[in-house]
N, C-alpha and C. Protein backbone atom coordinates (compact mmCIF):
# COMPACT_ATOMS: atom_id res chain seq x y z
N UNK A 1 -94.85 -32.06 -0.16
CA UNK A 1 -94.49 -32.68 1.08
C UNK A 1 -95.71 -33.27 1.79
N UNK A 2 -97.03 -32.88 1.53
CA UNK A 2 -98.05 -33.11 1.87
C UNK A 2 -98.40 -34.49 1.70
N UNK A 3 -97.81 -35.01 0.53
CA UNK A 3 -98.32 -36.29 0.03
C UNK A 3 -97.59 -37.30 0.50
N UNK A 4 -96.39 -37.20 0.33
CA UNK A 4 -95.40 -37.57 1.51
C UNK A 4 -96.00 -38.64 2.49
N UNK A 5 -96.76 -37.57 3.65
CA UNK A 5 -97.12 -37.76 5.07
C UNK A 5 -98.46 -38.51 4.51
N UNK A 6 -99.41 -38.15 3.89
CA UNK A 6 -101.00 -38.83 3.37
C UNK A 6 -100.35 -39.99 3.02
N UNK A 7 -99.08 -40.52 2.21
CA UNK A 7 -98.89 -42.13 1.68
C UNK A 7 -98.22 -42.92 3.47
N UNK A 8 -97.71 -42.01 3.80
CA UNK A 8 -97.05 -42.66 5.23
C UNK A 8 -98.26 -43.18 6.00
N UNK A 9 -98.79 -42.17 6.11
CA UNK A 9 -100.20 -42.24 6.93
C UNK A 9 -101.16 -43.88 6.34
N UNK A 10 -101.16 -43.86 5.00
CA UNK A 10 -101.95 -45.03 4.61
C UNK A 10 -100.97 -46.27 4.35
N UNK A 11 -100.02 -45.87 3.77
CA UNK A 11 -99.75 -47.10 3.62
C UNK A 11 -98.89 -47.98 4.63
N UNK A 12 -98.14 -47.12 5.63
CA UNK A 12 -97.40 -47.75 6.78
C UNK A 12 -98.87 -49.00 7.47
N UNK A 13 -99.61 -48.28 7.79
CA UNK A 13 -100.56 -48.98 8.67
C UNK A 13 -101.24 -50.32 7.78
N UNK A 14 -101.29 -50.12 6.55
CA UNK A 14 -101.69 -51.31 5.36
C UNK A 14 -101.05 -52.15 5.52
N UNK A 15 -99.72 -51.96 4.98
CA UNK A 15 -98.71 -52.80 5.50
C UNK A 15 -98.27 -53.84 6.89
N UNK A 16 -98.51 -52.67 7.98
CA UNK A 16 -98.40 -53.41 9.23
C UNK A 16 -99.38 -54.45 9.32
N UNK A 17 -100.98 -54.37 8.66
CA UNK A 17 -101.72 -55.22 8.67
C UNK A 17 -101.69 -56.36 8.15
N UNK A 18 -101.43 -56.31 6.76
CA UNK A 18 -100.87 -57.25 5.69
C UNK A 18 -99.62 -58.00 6.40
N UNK A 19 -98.66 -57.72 7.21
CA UNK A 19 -97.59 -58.57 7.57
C UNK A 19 -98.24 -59.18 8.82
N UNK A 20 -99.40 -58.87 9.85
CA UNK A 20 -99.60 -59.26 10.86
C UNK A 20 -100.49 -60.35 10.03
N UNK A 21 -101.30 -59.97 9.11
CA UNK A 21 -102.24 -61.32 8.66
C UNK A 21 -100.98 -62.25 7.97
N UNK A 22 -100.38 -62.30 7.56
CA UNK A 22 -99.59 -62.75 7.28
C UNK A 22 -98.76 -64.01 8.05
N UNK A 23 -98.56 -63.06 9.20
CA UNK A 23 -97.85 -64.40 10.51
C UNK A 23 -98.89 -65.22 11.37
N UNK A 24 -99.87 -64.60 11.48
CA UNK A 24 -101.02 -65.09 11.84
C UNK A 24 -101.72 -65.87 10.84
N UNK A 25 -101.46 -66.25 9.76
CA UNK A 25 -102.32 -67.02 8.83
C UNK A 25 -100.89 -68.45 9.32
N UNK A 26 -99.58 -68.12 9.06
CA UNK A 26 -98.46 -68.92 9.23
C UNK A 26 -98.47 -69.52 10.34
N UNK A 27 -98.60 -68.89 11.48
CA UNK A 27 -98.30 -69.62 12.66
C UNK A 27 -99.59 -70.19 13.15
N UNK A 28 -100.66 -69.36 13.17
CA UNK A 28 -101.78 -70.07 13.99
C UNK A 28 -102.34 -71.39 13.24
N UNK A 29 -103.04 -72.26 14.66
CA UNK A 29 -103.68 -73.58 13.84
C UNK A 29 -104.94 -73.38 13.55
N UNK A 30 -105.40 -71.87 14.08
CA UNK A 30 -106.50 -72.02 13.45
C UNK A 30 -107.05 -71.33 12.41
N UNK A 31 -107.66 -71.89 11.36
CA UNK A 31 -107.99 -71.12 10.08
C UNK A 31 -109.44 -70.00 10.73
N UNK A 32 -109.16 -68.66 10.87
CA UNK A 32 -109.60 -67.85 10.84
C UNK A 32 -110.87 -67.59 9.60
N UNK A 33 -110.33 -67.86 8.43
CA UNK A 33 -111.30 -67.52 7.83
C UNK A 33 -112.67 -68.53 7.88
N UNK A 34 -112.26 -69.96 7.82
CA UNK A 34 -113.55 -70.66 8.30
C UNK A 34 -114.10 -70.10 9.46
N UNK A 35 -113.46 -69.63 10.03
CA UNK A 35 -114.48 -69.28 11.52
C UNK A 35 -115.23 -68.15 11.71
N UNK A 36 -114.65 -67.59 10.57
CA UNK A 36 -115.73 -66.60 10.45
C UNK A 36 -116.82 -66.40 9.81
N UNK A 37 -116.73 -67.66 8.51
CA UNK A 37 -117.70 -67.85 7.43
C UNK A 37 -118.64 -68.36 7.70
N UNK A 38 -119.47 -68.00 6.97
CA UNK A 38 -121.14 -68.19 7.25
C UNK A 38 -121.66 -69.82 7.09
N UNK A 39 -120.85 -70.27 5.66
CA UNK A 39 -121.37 -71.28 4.87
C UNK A 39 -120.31 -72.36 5.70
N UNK A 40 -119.89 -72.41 6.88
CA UNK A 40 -118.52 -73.33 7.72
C UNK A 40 -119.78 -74.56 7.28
N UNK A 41 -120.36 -74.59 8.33
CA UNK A 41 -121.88 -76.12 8.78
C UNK A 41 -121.82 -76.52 7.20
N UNK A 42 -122.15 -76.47 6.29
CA UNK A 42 -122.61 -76.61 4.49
C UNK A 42 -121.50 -76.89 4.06
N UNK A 43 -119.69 -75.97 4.55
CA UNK A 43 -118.78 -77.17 3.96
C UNK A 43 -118.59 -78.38 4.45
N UNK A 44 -119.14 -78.92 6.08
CA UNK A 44 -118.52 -79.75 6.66
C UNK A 44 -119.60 -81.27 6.16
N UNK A 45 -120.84 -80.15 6.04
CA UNK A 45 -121.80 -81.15 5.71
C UNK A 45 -121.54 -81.96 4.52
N UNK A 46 -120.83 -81.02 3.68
CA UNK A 46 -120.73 -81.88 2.47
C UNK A 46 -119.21 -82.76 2.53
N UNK A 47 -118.28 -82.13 2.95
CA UNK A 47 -117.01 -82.88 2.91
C UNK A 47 -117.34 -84.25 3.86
N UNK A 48 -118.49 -85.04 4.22
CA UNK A 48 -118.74 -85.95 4.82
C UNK A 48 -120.29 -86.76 3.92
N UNK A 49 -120.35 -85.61 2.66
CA UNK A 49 -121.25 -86.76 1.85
C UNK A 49 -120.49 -87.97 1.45
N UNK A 50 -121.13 -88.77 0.75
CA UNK A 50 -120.61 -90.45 0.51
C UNK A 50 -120.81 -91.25 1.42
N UNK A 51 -120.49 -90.55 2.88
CA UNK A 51 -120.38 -91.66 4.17
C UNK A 51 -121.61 -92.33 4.67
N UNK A 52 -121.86 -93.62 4.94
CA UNK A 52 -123.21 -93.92 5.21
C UNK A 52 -123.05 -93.38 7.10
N UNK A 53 -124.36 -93.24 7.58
CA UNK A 53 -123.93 -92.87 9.03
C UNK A 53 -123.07 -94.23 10.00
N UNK A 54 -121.83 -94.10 10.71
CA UNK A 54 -121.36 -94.75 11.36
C UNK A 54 -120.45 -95.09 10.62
N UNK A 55 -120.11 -95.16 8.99
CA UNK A 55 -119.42 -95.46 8.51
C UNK A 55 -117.97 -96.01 8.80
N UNK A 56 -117.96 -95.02 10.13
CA UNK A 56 -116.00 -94.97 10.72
C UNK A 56 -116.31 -96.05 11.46
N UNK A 57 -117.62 -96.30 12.10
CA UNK A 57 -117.06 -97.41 13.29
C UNK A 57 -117.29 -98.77 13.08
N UNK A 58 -116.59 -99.71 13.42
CA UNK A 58 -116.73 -100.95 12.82
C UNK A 58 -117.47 -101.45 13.33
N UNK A 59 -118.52 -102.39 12.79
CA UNK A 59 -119.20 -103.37 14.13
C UNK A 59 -118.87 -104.65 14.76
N UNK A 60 -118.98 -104.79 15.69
CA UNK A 60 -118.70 -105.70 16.59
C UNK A 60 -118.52 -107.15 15.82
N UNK A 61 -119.21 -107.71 15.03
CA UNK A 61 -119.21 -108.91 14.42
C UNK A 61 -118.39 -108.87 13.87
N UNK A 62 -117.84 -107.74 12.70
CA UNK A 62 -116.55 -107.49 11.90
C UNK A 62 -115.60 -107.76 12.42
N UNK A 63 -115.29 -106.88 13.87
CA UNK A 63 -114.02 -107.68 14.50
C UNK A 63 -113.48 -108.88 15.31
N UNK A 64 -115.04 -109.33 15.30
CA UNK A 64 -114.89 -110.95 15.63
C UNK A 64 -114.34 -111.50 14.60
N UNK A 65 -114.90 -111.54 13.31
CA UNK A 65 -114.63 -112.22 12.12
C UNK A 65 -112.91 -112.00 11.73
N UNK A 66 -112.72 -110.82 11.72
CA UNK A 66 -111.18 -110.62 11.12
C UNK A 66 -110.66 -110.70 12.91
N UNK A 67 -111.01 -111.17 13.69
CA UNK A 67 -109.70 -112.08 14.79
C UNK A 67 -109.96 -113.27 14.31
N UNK A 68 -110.99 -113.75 14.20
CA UNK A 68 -111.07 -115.22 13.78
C UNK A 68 -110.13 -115.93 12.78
N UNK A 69 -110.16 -115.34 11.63
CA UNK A 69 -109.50 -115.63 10.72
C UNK A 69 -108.18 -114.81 10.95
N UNK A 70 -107.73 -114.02 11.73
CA UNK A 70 -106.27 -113.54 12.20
C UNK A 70 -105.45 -112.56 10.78
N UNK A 71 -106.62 -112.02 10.94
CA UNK A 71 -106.17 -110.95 10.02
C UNK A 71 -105.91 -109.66 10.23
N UNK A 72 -104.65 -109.06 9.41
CA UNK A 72 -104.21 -107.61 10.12
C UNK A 72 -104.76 -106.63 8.98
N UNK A 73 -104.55 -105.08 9.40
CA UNK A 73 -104.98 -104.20 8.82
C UNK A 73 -104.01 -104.06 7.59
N UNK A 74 -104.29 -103.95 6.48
CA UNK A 74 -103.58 -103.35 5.31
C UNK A 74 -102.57 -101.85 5.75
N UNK A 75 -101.38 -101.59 5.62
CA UNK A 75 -100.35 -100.75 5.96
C UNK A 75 -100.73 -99.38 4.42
N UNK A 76 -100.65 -98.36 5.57
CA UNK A 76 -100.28 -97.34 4.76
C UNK A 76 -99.51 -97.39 3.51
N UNK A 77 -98.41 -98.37 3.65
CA UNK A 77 -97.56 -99.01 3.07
C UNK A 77 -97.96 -99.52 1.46
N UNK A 78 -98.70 -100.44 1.71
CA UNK A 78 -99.55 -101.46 1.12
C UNK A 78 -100.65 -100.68 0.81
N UNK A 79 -101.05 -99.56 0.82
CA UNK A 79 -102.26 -99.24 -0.11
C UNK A 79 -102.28 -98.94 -1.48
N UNK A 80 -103.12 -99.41 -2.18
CA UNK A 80 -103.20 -99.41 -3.60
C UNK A 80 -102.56 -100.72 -4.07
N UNK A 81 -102.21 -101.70 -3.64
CA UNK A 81 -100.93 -102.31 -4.18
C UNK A 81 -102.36 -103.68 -4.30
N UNK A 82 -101.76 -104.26 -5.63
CA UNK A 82 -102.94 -105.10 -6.53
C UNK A 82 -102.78 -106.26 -5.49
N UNK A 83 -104.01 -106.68 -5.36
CA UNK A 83 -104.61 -107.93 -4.19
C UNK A 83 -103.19 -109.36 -4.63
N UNK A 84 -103.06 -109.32 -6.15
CA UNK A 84 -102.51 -110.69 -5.77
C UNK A 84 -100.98 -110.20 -4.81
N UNK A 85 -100.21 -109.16 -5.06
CA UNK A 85 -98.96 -108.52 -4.24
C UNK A 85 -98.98 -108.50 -3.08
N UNK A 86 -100.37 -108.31 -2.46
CA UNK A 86 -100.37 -108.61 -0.64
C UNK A 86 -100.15 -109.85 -0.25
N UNK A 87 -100.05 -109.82 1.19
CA UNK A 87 -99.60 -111.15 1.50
C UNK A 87 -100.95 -111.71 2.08
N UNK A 88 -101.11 -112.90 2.41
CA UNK A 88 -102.26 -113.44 2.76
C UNK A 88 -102.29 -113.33 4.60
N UNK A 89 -103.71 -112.79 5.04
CA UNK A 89 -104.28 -112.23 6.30
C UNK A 89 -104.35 -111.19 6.53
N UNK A 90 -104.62 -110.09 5.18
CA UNK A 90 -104.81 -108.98 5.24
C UNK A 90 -106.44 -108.81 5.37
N UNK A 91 -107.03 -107.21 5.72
CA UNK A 91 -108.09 -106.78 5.12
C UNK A 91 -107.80 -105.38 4.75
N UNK A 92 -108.80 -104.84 4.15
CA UNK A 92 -108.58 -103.72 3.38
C UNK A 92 -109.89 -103.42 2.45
N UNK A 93 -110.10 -102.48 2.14
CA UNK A 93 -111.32 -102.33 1.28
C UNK A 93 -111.02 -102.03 -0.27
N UNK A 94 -112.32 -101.97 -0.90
CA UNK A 94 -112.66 -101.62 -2.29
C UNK A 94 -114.04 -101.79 -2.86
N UNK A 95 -114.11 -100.99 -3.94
CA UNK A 95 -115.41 -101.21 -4.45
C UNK A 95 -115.16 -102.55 -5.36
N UNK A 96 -116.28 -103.17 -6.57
CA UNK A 96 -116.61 -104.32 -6.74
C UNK A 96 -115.36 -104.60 -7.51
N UNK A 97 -114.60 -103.90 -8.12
CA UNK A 97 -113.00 -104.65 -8.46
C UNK A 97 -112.81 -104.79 -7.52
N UNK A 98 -111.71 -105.80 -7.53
CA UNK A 98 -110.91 -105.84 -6.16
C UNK A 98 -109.70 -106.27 -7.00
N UNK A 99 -109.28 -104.98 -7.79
CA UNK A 99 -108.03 -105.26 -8.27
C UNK A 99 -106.70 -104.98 -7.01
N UNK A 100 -106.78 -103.79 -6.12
CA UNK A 100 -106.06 -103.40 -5.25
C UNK A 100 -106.96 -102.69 -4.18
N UNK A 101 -106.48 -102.98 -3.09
CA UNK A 101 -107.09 -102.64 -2.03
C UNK A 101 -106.83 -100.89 -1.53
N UNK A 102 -107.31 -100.38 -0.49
CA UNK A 102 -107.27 -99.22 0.23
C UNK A 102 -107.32 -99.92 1.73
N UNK A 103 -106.52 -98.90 2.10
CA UNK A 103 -105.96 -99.14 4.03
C UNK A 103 -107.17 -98.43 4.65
N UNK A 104 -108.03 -97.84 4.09
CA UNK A 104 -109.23 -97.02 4.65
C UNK A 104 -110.53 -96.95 4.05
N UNK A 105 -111.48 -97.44 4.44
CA UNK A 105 -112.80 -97.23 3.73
C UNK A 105 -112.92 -96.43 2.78
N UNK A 106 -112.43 -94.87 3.14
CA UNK A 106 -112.59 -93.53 2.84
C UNK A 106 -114.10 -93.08 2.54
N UNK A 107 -114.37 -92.24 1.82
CA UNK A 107 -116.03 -91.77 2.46
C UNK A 107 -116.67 -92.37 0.97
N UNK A 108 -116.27 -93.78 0.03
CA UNK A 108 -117.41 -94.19 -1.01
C UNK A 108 -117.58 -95.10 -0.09
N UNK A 109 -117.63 -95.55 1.22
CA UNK A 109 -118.59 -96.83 1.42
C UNK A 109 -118.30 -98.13 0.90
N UNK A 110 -117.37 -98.01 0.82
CA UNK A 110 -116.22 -98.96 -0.15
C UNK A 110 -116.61 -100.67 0.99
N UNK A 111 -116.64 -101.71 -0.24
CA UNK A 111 -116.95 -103.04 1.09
C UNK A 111 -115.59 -103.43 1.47
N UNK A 112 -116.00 -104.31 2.57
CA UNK A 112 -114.41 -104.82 3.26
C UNK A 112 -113.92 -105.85 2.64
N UNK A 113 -112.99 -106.73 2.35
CA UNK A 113 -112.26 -107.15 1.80
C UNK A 113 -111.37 -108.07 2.08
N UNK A 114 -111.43 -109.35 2.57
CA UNK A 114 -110.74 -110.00 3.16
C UNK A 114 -109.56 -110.71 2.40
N UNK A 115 -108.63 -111.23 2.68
CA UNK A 115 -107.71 -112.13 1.61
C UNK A 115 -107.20 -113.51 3.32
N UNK A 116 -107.75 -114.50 3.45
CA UNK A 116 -107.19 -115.31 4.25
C UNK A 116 -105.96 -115.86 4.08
N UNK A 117 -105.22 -116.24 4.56
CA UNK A 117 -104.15 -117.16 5.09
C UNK A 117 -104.14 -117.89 3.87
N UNK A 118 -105.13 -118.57 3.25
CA UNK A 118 -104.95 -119.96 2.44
C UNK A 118 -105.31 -118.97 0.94
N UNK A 119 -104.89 -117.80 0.97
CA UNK A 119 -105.20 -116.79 -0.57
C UNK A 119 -106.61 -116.71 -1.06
N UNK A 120 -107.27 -117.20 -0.32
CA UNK A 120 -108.97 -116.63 -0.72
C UNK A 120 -109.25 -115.53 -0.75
N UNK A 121 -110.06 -114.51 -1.50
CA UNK A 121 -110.37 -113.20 -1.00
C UNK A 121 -111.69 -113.27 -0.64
N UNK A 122 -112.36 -112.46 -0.27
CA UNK A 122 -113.91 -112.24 0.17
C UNK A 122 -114.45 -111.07 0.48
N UNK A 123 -115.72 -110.80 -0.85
CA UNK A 123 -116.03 -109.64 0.00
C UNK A 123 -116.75 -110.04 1.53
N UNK A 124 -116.72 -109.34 2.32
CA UNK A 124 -117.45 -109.28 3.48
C UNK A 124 -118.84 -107.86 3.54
N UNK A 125 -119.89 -108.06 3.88
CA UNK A 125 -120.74 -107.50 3.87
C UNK A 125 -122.59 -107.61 5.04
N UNK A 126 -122.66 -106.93 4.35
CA UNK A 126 -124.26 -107.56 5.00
C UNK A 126 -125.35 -107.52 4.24
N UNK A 127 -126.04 -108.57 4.68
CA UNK A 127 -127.27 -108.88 3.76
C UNK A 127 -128.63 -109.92 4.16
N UNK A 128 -129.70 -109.62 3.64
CA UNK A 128 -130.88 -109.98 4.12
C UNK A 128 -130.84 -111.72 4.57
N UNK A 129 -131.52 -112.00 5.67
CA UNK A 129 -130.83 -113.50 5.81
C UNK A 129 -131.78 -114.53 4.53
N UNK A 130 -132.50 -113.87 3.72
CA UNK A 130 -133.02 -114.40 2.20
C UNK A 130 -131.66 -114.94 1.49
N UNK A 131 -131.20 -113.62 0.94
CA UNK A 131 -130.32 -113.34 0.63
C UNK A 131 -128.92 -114.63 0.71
N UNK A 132 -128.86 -114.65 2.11
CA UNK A 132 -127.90 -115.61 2.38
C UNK A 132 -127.86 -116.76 2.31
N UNK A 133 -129.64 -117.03 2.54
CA UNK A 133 -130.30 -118.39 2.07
C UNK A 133 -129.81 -119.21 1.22
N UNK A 134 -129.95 -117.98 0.44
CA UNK A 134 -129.80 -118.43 -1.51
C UNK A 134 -128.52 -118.95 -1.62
N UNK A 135 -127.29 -118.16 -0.80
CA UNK A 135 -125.96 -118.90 -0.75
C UNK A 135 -125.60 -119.92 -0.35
N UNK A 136 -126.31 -120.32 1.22
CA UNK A 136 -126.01 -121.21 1.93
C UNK A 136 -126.41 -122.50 1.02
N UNK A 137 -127.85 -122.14 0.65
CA UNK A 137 -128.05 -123.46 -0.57
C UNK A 137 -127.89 -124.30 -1.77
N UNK A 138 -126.37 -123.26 -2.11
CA UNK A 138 -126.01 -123.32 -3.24
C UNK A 138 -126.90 -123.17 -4.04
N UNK A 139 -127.59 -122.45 -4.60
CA UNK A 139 -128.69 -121.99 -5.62
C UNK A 139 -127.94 -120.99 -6.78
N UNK A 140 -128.35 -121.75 -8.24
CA UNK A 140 -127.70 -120.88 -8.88
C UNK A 140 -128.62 -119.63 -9.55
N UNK A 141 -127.85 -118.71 -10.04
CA UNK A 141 -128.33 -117.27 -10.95
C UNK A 141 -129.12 -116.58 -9.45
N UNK A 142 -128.61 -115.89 -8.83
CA UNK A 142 -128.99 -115.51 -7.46
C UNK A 142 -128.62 -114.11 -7.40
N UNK A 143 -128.92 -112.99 -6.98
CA UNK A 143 -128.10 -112.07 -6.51
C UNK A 143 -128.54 -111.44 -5.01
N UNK A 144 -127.08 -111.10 -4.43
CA UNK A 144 -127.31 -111.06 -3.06
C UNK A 144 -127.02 -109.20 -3.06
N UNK A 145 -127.78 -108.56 -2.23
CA UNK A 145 -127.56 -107.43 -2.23
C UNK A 145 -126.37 -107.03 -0.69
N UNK A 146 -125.80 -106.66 -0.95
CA UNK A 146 -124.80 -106.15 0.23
C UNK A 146 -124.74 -105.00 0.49
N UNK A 147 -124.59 -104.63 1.79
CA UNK A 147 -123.98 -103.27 2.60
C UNK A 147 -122.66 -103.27 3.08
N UNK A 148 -122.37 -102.25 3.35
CA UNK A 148 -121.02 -101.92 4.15
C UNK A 148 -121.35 -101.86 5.78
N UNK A 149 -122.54 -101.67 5.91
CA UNK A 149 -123.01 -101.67 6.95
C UNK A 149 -124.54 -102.20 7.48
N UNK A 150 -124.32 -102.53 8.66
CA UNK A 150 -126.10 -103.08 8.71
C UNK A 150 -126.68 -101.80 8.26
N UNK A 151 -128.20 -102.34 7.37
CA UNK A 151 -128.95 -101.79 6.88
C UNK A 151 -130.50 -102.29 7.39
N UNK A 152 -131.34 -101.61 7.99
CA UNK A 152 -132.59 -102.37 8.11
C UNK A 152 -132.55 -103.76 7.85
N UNK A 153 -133.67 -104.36 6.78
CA UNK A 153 -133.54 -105.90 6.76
C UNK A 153 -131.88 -106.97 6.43
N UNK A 154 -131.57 -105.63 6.14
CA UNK A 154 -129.97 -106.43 5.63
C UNK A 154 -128.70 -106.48 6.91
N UNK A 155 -129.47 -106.80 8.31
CA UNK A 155 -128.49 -106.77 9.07
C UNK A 155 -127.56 -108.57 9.29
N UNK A 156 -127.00 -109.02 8.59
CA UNK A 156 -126.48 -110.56 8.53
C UNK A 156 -125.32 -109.91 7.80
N UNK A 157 -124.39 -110.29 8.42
CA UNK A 157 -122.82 -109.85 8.25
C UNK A 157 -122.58 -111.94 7.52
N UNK A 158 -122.12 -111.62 6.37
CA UNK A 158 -121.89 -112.66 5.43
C UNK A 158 -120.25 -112.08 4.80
N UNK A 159 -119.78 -113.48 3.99
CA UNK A 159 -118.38 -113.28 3.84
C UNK A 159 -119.14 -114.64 2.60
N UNK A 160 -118.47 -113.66 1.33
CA UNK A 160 -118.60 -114.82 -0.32
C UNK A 160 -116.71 -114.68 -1.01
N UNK A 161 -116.68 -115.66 -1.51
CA UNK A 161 -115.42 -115.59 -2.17
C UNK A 161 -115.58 -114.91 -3.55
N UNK A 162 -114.56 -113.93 -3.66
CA UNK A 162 -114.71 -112.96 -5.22
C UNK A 162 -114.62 -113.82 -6.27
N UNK A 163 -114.49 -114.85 -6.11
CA UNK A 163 -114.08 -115.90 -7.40
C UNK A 163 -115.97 -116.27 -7.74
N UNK A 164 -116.90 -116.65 -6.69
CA UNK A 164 -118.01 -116.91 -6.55
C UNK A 164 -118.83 -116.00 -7.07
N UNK A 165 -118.28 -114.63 -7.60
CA UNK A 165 -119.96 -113.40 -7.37
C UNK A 165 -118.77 -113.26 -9.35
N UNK A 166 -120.00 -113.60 -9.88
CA UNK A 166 -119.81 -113.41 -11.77
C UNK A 166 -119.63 -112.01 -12.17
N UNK A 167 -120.62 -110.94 -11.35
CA UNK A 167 -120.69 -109.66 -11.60
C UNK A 167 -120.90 -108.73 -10.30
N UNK A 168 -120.52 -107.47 -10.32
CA UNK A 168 -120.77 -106.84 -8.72
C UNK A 168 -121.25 -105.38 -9.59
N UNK A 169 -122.34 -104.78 -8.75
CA UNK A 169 -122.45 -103.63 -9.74
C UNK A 169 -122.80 -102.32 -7.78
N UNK A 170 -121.84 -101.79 -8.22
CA UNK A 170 -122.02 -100.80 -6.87
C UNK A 170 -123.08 -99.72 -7.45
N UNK A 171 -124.22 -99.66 -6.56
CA UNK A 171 -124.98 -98.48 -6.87
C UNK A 171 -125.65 -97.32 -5.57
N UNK A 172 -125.31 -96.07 -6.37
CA UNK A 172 -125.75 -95.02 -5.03
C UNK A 172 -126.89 -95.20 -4.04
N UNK A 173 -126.85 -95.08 -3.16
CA UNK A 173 -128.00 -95.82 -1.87
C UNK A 173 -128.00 -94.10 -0.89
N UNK A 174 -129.03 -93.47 -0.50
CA UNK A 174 -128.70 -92.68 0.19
C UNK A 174 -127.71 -91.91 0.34
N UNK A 175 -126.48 -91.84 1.30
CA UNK A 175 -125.16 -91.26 1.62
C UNK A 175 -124.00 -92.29 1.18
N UNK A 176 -124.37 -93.51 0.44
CA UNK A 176 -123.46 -94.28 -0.09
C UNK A 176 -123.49 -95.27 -0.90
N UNK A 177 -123.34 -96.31 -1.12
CA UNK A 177 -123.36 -97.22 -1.59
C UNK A 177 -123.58 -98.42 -1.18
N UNK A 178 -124.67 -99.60 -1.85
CA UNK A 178 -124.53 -100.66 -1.70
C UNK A 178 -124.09 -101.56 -3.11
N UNK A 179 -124.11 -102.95 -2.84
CA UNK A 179 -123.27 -103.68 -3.64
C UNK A 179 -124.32 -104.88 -4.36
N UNK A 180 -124.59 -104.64 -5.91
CA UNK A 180 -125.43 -105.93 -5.92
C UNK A 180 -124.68 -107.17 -6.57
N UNK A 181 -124.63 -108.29 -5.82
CA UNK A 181 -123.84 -109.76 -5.92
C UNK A 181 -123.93 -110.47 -7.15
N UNK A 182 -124.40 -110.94 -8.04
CA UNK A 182 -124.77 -111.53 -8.88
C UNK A 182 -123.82 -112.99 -9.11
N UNK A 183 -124.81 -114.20 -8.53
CA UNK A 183 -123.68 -115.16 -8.44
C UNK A 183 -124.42 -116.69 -9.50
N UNK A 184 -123.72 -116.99 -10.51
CA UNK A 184 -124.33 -117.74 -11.38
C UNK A 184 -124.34 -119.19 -10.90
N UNK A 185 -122.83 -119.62 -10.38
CA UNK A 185 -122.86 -120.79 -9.78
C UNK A 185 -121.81 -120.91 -8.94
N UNK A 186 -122.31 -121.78 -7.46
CA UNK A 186 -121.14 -122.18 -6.82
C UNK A 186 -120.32 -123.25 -6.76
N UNK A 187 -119.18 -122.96 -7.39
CA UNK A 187 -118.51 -123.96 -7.34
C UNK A 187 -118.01 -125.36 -6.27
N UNK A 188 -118.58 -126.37 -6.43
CA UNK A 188 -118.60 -127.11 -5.46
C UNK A 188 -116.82 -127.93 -4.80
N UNK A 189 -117.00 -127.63 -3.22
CA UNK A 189 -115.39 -127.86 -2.90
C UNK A 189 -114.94 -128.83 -3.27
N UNK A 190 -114.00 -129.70 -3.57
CA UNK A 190 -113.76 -131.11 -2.90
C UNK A 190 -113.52 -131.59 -1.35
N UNK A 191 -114.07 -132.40 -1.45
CA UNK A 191 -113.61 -132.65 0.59
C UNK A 191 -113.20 -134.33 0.48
């Protein structure tokens, strides 16, 4: 009978604990165990590698450019869905395919992505005003290096048509990525 009362004794109170962590893991919003862990700062730090700093916020020129050209945000809807399936006056990102777009940067630093009104696409970026030189002058076998974001000498927010850049090769830069252009020749408009 002794043993009885010794299992009551331990295991009633085990139990009561186990069902209270239990509703308390269910109902509360806050995760307890991160808050108690040591290594919290080291997961957050890393679940925000990839991102260059500022990454989330757009700059000012960007949203001049996409009012200018009257372009809306790519829909939750519409993510993933292959560039020629969108409709024209979208933006949206991707790395140097631009087979289908993303509704969100997300943390590769991914470049922006324009598709105008008249079905052009473009990456949009930034880059050294050298760099842009080389475009503006039509100069062939050139490569332009791009950011997702101003970068030291590479602060010139530029817009090239994907039909224009022969090869794009994304390579790790710090906390992200930049984009190198490689453009053999520009095709000259008719006017």
């Amino acid at each position: 009978m002794k043993r009885w009362y010794l299992y009551l004794i331990i295991v009633v109170p085990l139990g009561l604990a186990i069902l209270l962590y239990i509703i308390v893991r269910l109902t509360s919003p806050v995760n307890f165990a991160d808050m108690w862990s040591r290594n919290n700062q080291a997961r957050n730090t890393q679940s925000a590698a990839g991102k260059l700093p500022g990454a989330d916020a757009v700059p000012k020129e960007v949203l001049v450019l996409r009012k200018a050209h009257q372009l809306r945000a790519l829909t939750e809807r519409e993510n993933g869905t292959k560039i020629q399936d969108l409709p024209n006056g979208i933006y949206g990102f991707a790395m140097c395919s631009v087979d289908s777009l993303s509704a969100k940067r997300g943390n590769t630093s991914a470049l922006e992505i324009h598709k105008h009104d008249d079905g052009i696409v473009y990456y949009v970026g930034y880059a050294s005003d050298e760099d842009i030189g080389k475009y503006l002058a039509l100069q062939k076998n050139f490569h332009i290096v791009s950011y997702p974001q101003p970068w030291e000498r590479a602060s010139s927010l530029f817009e090239i048509p994907v039909e224009f850049v022969s090869k794009c090769e994304a390579r790790s830069f710090k906390d992200g990525y930049f984009f190198d252009l490689f453009v053999t020749t520009i095709p000259l408009m008719p006017s």
